[in-house]
PDB file of N, CA and C in Angstrom:
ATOM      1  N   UNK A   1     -13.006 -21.644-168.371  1.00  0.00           N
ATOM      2  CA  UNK A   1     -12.711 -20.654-167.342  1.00  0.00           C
ATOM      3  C   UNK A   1     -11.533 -21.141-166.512  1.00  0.00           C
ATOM      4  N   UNK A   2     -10.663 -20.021-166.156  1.00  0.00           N
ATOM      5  CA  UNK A   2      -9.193 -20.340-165.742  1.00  0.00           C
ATOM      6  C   UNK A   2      -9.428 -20.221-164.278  1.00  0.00           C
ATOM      7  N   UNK A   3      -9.107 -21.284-163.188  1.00  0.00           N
ATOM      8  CA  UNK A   3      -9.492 -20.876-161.954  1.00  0.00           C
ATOM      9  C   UNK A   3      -8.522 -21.126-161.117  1.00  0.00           C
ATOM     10  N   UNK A   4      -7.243 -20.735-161.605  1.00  0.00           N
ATOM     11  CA  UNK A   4      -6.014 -20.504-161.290  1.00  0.00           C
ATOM     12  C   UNK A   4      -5.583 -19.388-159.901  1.00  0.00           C
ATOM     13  N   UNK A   5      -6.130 -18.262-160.502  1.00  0.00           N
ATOM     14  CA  UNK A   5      -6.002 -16.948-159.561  1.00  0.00           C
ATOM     15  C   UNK A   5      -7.105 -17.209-158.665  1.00  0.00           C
ATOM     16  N   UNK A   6      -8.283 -18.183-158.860  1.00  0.00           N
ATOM     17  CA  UNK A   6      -9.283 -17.859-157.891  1.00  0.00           C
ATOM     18  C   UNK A   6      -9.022 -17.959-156.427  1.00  0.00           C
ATOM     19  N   UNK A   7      -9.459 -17.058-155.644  1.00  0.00           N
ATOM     20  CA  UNK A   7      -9.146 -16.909-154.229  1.00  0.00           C
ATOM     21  C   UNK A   7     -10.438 -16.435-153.433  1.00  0.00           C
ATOM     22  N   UNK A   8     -10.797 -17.524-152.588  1.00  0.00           N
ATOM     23  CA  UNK A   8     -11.971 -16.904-151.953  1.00  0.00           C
ATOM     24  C   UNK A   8     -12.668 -15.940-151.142  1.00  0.00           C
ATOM     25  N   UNK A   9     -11.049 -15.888-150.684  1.00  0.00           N
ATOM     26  CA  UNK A   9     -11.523 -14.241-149.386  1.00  0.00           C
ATOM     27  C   UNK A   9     -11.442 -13.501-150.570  1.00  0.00           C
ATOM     28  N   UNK A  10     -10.605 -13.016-151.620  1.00  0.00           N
ATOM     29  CA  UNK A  10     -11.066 -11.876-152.950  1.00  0.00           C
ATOM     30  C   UNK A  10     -12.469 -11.917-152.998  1.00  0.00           C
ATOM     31  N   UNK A  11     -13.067 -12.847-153.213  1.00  0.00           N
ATOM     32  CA  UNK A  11     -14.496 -12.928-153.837  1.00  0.00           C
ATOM     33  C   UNK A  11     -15.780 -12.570-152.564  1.00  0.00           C
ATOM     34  N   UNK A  12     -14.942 -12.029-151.253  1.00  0.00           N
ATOM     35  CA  UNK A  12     -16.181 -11.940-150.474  1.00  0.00           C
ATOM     36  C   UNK A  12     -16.737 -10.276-150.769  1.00  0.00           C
ATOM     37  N   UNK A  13     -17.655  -9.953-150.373  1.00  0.00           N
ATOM     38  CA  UNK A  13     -18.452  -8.893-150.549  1.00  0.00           C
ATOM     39  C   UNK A  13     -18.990  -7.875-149.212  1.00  0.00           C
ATOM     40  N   UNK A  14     -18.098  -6.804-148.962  1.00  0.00           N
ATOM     41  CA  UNK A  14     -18.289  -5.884-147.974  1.00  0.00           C
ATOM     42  C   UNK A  14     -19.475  -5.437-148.217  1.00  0.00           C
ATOM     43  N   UNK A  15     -20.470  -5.069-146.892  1.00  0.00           N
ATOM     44  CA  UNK A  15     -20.990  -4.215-146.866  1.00  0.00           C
ATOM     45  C   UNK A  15     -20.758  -2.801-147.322  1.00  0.00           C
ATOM     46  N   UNK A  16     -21.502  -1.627-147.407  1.00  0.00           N
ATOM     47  CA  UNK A  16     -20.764   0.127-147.922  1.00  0.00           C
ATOM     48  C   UNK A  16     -20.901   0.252-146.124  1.00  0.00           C
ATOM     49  N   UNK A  17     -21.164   0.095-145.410  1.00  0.00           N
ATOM     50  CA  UNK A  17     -20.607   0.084-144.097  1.00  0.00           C
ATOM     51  C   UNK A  17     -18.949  -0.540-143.506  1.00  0.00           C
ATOM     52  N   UNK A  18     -19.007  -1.779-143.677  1.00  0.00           N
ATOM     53  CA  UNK A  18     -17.687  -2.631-143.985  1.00  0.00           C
ATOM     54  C   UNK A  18     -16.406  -2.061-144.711  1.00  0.00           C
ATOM     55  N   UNK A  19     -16.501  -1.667-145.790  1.00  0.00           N
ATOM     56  CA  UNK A  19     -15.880  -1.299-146.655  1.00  0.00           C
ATOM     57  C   UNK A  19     -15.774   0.301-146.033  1.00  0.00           C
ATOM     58  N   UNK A  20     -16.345   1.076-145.699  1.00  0.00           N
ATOM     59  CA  UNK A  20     -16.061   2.181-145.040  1.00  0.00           C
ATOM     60  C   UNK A  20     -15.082   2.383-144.113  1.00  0.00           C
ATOM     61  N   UNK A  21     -15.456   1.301-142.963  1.00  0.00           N
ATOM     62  CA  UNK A  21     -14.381   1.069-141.589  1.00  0.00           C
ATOM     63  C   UNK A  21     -12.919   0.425-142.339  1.00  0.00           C
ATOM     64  N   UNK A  22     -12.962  -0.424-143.104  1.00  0.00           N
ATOM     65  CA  UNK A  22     -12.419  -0.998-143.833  1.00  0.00           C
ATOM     66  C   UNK A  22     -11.071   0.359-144.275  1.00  0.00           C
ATOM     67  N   UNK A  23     -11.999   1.135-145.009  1.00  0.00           N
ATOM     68  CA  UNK A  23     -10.583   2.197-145.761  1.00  0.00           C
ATOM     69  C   UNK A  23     -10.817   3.678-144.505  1.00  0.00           C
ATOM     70  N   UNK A  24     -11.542   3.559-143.400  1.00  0.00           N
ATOM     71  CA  UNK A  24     -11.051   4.169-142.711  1.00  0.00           C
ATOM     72  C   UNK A  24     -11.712   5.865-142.531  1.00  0.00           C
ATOM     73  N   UNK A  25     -12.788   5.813-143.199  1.00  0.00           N
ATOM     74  CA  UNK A  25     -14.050   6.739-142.849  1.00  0.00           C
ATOM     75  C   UNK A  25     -15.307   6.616-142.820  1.00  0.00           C
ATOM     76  N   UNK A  26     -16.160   7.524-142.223  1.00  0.00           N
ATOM     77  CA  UNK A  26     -17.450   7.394-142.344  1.00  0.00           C
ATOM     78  C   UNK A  26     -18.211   7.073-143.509  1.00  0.00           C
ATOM     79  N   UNK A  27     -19.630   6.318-143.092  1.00  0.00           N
ATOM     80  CA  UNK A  27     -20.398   5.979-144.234  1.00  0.00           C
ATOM     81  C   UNK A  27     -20.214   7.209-144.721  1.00  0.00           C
ATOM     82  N   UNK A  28     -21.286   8.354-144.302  1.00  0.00           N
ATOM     83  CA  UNK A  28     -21.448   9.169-145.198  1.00  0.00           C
ATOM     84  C   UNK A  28     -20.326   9.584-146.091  1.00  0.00           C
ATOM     85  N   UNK A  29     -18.927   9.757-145.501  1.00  0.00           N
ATOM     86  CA  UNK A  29     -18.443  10.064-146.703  1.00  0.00           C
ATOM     87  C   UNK A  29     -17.814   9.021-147.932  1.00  0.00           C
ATOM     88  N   UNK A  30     -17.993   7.635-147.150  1.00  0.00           N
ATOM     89  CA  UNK A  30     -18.084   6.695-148.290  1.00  0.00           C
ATOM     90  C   UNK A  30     -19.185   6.307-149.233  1.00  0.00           C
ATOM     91  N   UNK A  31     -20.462   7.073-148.877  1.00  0.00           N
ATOM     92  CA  UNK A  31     -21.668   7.387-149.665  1.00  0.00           C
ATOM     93  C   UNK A  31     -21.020   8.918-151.135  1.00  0.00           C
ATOM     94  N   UNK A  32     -20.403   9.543-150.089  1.00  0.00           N
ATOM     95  CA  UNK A  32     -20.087  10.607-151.201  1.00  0.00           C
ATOM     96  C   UNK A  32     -19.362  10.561-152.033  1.00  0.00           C
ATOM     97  N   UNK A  33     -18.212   9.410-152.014  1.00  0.00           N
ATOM     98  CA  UNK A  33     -17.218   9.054-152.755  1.00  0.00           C
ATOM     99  C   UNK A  33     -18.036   8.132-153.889  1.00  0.00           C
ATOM    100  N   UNK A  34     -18.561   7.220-153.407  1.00  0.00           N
ATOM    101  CA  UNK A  34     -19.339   6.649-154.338  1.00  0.00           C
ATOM    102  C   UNK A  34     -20.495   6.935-155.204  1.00  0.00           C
ATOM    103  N   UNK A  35     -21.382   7.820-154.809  1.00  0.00           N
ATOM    104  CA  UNK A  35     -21.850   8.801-155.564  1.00  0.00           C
ATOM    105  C   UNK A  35     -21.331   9.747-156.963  1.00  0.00           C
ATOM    106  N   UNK A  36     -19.970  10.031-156.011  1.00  0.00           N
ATOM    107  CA  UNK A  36     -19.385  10.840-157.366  1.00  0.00           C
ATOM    108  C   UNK A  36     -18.265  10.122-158.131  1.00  0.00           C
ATOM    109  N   UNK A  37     -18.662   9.072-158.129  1.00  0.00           N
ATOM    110  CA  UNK A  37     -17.725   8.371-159.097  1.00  0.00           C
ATOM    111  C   UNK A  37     -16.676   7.811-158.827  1.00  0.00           C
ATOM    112  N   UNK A  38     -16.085   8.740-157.406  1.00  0.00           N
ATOM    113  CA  UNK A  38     -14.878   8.473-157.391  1.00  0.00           C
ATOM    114  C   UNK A  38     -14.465   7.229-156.448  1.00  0.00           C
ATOM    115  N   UNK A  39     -15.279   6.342-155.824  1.00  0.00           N
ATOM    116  CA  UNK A  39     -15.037   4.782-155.511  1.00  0.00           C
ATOM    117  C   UNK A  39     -15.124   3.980-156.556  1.00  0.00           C
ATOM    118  N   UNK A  40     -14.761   2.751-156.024  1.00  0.00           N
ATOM    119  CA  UNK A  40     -14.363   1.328-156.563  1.00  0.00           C
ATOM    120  C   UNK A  40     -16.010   0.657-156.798  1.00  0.00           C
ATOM    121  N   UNK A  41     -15.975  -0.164-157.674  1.00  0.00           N
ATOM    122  CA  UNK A  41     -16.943  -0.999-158.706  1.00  0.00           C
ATOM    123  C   UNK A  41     -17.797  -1.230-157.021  1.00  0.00           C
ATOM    124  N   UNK A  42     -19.286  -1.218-157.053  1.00  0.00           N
ATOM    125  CA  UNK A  42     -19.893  -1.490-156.174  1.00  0.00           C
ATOM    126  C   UNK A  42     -20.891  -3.071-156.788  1.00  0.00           C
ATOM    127  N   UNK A  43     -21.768  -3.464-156.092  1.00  0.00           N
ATOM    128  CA  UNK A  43     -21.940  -4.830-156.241  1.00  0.00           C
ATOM    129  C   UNK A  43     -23.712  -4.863-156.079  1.00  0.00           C
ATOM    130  N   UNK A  44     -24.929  -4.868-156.382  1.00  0.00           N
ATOM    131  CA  UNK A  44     -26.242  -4.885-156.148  1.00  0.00           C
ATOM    132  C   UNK A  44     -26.434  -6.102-155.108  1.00  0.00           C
ATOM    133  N   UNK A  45     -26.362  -5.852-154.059  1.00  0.00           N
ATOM    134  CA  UNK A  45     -26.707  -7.266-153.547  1.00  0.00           C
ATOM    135  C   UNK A  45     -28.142  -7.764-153.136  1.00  0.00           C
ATOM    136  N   UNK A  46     -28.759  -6.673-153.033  1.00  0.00           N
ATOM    137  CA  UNK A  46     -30.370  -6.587-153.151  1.00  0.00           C
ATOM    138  C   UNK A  46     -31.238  -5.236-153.294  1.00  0.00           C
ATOM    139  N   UNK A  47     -31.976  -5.010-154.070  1.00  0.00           N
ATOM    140  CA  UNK A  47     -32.764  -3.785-154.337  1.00  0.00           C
ATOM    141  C   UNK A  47     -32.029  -2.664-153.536  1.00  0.00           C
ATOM    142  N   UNK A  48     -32.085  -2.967-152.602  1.00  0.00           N
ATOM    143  CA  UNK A  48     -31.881  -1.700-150.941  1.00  0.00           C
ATOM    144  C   UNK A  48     -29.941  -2.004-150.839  1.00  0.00           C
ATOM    145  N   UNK A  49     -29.504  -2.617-151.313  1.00  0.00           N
ATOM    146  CA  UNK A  49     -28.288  -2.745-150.726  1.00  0.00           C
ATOM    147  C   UNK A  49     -27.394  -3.096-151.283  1.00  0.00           C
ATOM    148  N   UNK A  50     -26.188  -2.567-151.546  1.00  0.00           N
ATOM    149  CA  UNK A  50     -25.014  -2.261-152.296  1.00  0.00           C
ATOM    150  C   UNK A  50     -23.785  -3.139-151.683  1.00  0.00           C
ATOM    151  N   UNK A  51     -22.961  -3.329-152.240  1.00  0.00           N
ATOM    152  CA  UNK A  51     -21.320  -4.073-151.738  1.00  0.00           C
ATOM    153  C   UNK A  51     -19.888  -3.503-152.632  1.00  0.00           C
ATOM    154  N   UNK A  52     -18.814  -3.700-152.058  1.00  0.00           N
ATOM    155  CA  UNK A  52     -18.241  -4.196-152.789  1.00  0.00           C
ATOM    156  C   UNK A  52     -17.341  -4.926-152.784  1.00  0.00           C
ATOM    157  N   UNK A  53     -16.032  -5.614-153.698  1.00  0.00           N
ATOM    158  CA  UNK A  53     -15.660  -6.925-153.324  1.00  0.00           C
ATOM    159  C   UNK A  53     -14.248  -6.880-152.771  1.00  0.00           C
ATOM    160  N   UNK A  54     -13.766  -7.394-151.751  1.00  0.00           N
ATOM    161  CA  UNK A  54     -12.446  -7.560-151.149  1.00  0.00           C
ATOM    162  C   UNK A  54     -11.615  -7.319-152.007  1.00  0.00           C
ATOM    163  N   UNK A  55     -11.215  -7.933-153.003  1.00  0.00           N
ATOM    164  CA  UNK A  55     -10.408  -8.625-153.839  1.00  0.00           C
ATOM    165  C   UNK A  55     -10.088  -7.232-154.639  1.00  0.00           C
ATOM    166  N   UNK A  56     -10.016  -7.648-156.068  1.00  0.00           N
ATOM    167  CA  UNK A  56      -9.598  -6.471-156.996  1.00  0.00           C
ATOM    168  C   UNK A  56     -10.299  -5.357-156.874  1.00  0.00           C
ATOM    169  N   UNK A  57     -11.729  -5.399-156.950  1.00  0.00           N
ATOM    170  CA  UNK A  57     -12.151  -4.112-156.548  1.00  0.00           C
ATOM    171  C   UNK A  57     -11.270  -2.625-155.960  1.00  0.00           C
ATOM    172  N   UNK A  58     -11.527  -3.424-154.282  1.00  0.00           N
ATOM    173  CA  UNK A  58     -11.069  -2.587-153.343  1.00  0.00           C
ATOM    174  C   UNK A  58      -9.494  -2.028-153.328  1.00  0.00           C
ATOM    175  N   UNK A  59      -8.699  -3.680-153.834  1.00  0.00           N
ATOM    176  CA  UNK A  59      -7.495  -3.369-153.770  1.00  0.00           C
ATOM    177  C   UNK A  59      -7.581  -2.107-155.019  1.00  0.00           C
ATOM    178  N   UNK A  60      -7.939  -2.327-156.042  1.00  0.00           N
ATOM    179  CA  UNK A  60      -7.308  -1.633-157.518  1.00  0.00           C
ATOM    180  C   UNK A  60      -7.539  -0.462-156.993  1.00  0.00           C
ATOM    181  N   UNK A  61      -8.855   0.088-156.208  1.00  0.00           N
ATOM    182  CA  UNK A  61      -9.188   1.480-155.564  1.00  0.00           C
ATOM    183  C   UNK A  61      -8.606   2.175-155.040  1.00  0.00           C
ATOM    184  N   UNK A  62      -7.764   1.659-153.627  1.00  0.00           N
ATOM    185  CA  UNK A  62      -6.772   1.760-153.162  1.00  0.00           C
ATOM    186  C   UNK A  62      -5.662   1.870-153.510  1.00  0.00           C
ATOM    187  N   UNK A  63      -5.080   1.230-154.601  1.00  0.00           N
ATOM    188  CA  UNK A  63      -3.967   1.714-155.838  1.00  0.00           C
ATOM    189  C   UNK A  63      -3.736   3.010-156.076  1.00  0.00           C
ATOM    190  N   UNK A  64      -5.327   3.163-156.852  1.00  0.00           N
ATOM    191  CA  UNK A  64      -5.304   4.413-157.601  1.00  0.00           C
ATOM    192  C   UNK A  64      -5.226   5.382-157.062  1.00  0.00           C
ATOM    193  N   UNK A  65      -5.826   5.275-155.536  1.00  0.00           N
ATOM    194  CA  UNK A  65      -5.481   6.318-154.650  1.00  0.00           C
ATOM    195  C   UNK A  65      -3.994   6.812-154.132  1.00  0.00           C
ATOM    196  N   UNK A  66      -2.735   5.767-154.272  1.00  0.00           N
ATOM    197  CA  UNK A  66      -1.756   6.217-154.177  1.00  0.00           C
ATOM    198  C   UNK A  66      -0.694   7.408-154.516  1.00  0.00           C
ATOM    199  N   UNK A  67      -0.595   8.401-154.258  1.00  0.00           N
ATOM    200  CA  UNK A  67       0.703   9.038-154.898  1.00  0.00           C
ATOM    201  C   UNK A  67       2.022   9.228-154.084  1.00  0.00           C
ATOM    202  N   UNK A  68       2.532  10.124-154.886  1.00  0.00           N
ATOM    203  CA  UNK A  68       4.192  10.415-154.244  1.00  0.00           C
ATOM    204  C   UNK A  68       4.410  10.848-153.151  1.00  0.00           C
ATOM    205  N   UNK A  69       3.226  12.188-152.532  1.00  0.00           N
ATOM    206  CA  UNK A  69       3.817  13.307-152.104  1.00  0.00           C
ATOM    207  C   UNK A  69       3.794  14.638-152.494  1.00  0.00           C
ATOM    208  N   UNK A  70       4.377  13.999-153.991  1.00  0.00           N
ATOM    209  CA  UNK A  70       4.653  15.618-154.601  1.00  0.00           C
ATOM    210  C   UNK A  70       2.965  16.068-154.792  1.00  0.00           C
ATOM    211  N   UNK A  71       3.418  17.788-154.564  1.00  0.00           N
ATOM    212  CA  UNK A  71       2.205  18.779-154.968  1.00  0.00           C
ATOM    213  C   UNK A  71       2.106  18.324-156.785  1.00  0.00           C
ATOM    214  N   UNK A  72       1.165  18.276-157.443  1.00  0.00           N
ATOM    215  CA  UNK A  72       0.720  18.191-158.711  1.00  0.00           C
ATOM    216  C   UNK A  72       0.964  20.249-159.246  1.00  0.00           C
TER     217      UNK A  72
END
């Protein structure tokens, strides 16, 4: 295992609260995003409670969310 790229703040694990304030809306509608698919890789951190991770996760999410501007 290559532990080259490893970086430890990447590897920490938001709360779906955290991660909400984080990109800048409410749980609930960061419950709805994630529900329908359309959030980033979430994390089991115990029976009752979900995460997900700083690092690639969130960033790659945030990516994909980018566009131009232009109307489609």
């Amino acid at each position: 295992m290559s532990y080259e790229h490893f970086n430890l703040e990447d590897q920490k694990v938001l709360t779906i609260k955290q991660w909400c304030a984080l990109n800048g809306f409410s749980v609930p509608t960061g419950n709805r995003v994630l529900a329908a698919g359309d959030g980033p890789p979430t994390i089991q951190l115990s029976p009752r409670r979900k995460g997900v991770r700083v690092g690639d996760d969130n960033r790659r999410w945030q990516e994909s969310r980018i566009h131009d501007g232009r109307r489609a």
